[in-house]
C-alpha atoms as a PDB file:
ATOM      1  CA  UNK A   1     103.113 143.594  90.676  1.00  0.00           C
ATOM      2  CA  UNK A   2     102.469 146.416  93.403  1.00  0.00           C
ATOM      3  CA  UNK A   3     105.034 149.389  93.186  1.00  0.00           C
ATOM      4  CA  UNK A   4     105.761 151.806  95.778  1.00  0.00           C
ATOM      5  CA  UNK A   5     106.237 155.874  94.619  1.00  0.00           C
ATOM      6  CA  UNK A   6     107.701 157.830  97.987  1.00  0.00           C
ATOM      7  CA  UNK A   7     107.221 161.651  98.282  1.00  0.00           C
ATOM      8  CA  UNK A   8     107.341 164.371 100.390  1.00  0.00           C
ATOM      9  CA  UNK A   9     111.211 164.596 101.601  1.00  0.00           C
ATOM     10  CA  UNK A  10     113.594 167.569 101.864  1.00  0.00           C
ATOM     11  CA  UNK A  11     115.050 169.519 103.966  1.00  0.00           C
ATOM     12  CA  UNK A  12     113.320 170.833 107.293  1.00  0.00           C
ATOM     13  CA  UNK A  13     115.225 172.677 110.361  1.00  0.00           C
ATOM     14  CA  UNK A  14     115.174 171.227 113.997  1.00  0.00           C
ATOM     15  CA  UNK A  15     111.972 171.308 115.141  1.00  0.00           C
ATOM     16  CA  UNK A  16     110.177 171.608 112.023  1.00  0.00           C
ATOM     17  CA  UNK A  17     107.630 168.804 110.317  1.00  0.00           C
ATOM     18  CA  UNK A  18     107.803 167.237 107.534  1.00  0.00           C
ATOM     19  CA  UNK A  19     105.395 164.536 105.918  1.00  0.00           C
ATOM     20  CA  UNK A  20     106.115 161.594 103.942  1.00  0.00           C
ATOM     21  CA  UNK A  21     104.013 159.702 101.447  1.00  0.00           C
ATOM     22  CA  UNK A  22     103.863 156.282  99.784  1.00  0.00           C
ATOM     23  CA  UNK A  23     101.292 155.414  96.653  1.00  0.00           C
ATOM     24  CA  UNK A  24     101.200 151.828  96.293  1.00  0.00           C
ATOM     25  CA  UNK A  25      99.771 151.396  93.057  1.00  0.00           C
ATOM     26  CA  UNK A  26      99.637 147.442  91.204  1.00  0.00           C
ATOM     27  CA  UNK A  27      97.888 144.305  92.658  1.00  0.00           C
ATOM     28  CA  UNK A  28      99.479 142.509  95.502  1.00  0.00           C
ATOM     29  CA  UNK A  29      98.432 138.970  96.169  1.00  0.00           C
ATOM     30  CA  UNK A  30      99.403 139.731  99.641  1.00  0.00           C
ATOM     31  CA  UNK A  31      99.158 142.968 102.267  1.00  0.00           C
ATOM     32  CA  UNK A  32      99.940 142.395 105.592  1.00  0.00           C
ATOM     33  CA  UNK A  33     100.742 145.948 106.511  1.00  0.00           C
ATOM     34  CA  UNK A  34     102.796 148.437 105.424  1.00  0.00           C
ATOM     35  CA  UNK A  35     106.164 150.388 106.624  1.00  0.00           C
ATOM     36  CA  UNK A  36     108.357 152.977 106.558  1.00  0.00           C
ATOM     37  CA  UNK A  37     112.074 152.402 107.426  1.00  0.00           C
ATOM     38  CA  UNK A  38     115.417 154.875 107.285  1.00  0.00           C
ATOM     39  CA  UNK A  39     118.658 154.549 106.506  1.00  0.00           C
ATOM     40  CA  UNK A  40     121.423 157.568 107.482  1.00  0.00           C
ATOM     41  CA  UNK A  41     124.788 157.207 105.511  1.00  0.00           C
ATOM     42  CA  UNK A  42     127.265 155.015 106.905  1.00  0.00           C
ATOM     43  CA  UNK A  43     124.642 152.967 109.250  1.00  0.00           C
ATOM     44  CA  UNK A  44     122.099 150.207 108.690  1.00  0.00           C
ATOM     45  CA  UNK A  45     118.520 150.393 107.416  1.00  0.00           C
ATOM     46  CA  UNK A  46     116.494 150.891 110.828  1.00  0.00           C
ATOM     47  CA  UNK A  47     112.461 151.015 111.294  1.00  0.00           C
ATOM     48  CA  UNK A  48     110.509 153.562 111.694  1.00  0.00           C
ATOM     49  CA  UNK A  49     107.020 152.845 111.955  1.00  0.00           C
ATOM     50  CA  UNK A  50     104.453 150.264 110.746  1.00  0.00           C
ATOM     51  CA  UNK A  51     101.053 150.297 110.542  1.00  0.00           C
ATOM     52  CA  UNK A  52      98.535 146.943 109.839  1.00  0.00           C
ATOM     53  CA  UNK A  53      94.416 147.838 110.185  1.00  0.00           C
ATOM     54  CA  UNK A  54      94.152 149.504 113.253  1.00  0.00           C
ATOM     55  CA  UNK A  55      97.165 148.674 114.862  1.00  0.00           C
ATOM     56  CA  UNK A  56     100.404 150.719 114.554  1.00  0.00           C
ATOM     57  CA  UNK A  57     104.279 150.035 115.606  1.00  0.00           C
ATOM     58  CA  UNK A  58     107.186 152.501 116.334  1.00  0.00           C
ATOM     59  CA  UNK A  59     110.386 152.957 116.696  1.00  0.00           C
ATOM     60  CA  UNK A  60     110.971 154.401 120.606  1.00  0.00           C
ATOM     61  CA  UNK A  61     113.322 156.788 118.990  1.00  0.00           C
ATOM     62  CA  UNK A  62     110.581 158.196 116.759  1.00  0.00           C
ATOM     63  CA  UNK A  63     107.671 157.531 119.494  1.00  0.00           C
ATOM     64  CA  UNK A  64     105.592 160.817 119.907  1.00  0.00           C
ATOM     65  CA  UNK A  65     106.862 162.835 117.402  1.00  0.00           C
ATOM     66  CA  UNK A  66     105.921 160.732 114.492  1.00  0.00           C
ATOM     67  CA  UNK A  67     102.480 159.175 113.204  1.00  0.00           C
ATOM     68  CA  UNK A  68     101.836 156.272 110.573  1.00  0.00           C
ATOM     69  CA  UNK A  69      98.299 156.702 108.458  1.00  0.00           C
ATOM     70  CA  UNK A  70      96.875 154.799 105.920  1.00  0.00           C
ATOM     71  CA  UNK A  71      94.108 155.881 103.224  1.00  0.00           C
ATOM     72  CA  UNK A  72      92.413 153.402 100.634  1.00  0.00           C
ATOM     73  CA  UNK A  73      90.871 155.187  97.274  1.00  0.00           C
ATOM     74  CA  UNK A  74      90.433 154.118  94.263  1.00  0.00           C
ATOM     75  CA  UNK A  75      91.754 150.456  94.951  1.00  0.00           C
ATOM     76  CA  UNK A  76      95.248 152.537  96.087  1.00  0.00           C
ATOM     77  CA  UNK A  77      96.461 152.656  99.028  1.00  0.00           C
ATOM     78  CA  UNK A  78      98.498 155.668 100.380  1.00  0.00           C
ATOM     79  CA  UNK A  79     100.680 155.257 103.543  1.00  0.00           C
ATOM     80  CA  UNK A  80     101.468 158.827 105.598  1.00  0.00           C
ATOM     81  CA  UNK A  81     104.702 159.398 107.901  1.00  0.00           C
ATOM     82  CA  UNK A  82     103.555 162.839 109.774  1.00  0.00           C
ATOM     83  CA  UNK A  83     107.112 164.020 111.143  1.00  0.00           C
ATOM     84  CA  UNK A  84     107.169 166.337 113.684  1.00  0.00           C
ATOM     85  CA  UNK A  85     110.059 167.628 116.368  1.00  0.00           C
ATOM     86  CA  UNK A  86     112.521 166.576 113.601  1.00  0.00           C
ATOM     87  CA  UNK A  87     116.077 166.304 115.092  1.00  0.00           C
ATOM     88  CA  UNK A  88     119.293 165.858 112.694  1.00  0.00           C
ATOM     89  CA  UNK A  89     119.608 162.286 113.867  1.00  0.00           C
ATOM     90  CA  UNK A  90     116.517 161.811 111.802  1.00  0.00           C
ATOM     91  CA  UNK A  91     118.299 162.693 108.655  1.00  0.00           C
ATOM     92  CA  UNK A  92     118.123 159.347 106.153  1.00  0.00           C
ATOM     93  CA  UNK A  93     117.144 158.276 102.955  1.00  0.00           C
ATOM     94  CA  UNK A  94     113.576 156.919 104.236  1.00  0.00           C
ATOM     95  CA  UNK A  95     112.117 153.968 102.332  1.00  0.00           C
ATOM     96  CA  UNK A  96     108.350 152.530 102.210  1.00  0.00           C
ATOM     97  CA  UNK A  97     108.029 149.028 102.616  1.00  0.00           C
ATOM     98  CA  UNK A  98     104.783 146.528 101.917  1.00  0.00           C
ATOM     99  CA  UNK A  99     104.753 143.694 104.795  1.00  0.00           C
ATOM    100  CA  UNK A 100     104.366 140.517 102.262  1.00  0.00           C
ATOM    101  CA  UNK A 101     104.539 137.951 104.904  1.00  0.00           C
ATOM    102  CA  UNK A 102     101.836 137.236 107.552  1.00  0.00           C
ATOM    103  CA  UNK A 103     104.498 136.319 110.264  1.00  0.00           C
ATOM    104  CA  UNK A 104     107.795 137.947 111.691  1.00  0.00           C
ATOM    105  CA  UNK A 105     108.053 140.804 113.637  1.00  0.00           C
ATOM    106  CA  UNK A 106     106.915 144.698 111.899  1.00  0.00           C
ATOM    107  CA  UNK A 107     109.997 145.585 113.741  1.00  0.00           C
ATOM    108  CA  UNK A 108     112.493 143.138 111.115  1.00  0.00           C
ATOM    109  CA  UNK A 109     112.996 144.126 107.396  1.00  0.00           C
ATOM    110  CA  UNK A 110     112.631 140.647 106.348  1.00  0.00           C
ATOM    111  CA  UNK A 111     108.958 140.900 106.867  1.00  0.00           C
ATOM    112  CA  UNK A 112     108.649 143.203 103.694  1.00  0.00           C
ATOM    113  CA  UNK A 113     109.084 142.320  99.983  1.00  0.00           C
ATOM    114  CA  UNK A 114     108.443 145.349  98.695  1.00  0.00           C
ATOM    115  CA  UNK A 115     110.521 148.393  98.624  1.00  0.00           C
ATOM    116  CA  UNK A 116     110.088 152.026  97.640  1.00  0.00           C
ATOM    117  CA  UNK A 117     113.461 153.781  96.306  1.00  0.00           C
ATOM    118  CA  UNK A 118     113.593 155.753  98.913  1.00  0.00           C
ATOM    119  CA  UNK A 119     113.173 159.603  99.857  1.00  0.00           C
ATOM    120  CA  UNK A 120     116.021 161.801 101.366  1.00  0.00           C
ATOM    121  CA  UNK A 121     115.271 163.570 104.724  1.00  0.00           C
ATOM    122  CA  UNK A 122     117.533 166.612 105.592  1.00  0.00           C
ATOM    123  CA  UNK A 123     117.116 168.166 109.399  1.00  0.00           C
ATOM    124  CA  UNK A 124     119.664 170.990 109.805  1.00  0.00           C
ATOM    125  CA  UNK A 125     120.609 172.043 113.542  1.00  0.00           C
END
């Protein structure tokens, strides 16, 4: 059974950068990708950014200011969310997710089964 372990939120001013990690740790009979979605208080869960090999997905409202990595060691893998020109809008509790179906769109929750508990991002104006 894989678990996800987020890290890395807090608060951050406009403007400012902050990075986001996931440590997927377990075995996972299946790994089609991996992603990070966001949920602000009062609104749905939305996605951020995905990220499957060599191809990545995001969000146009997080296009250009944010980059998806991934890193394999030690049979782990590690999934990065590099945040930079934070705006309040970004402020959510942002979750990792583990894509554990090979179809559906990276864009569409249902396409993960596996869910981190989530990290709180604070931007301040």
């Amino acid at each position: 059974q894989v678990q996800l372990v987020e890290s890395g939120g807090g608060l951050a001013q406009a403007g400012g950068s902050l990075s986001l990690s996931c440590l997927a740790s377990g075995s996972s009979g299946s790994n089609y990708g991996m992603g990070w979605f966001r949920q602000a208080p009062g609104k749905e869960r939305e996605f951020v950014a995905a990220i499957n090999g060599e191809n990545r997905y995001y969000a146009d409202s997080v296009k250009g200011r944010f980059t998806i990595a991934k890193a394999n060691a030690n049979a782990k893998i590690t999934v990065y969310l590099q945040m930079n020109g934070l705006k309040p809008e970004d402020t959510a509790v942002y979750y990792c997710a583990l894509s554990t179906r090979v179809r559906g769109s990276y864009y569409d929750a249902i396409r993960y089964g596996v869910w981190g508990q989530g990290t709180q991002v604070t931007i301040s104006s």
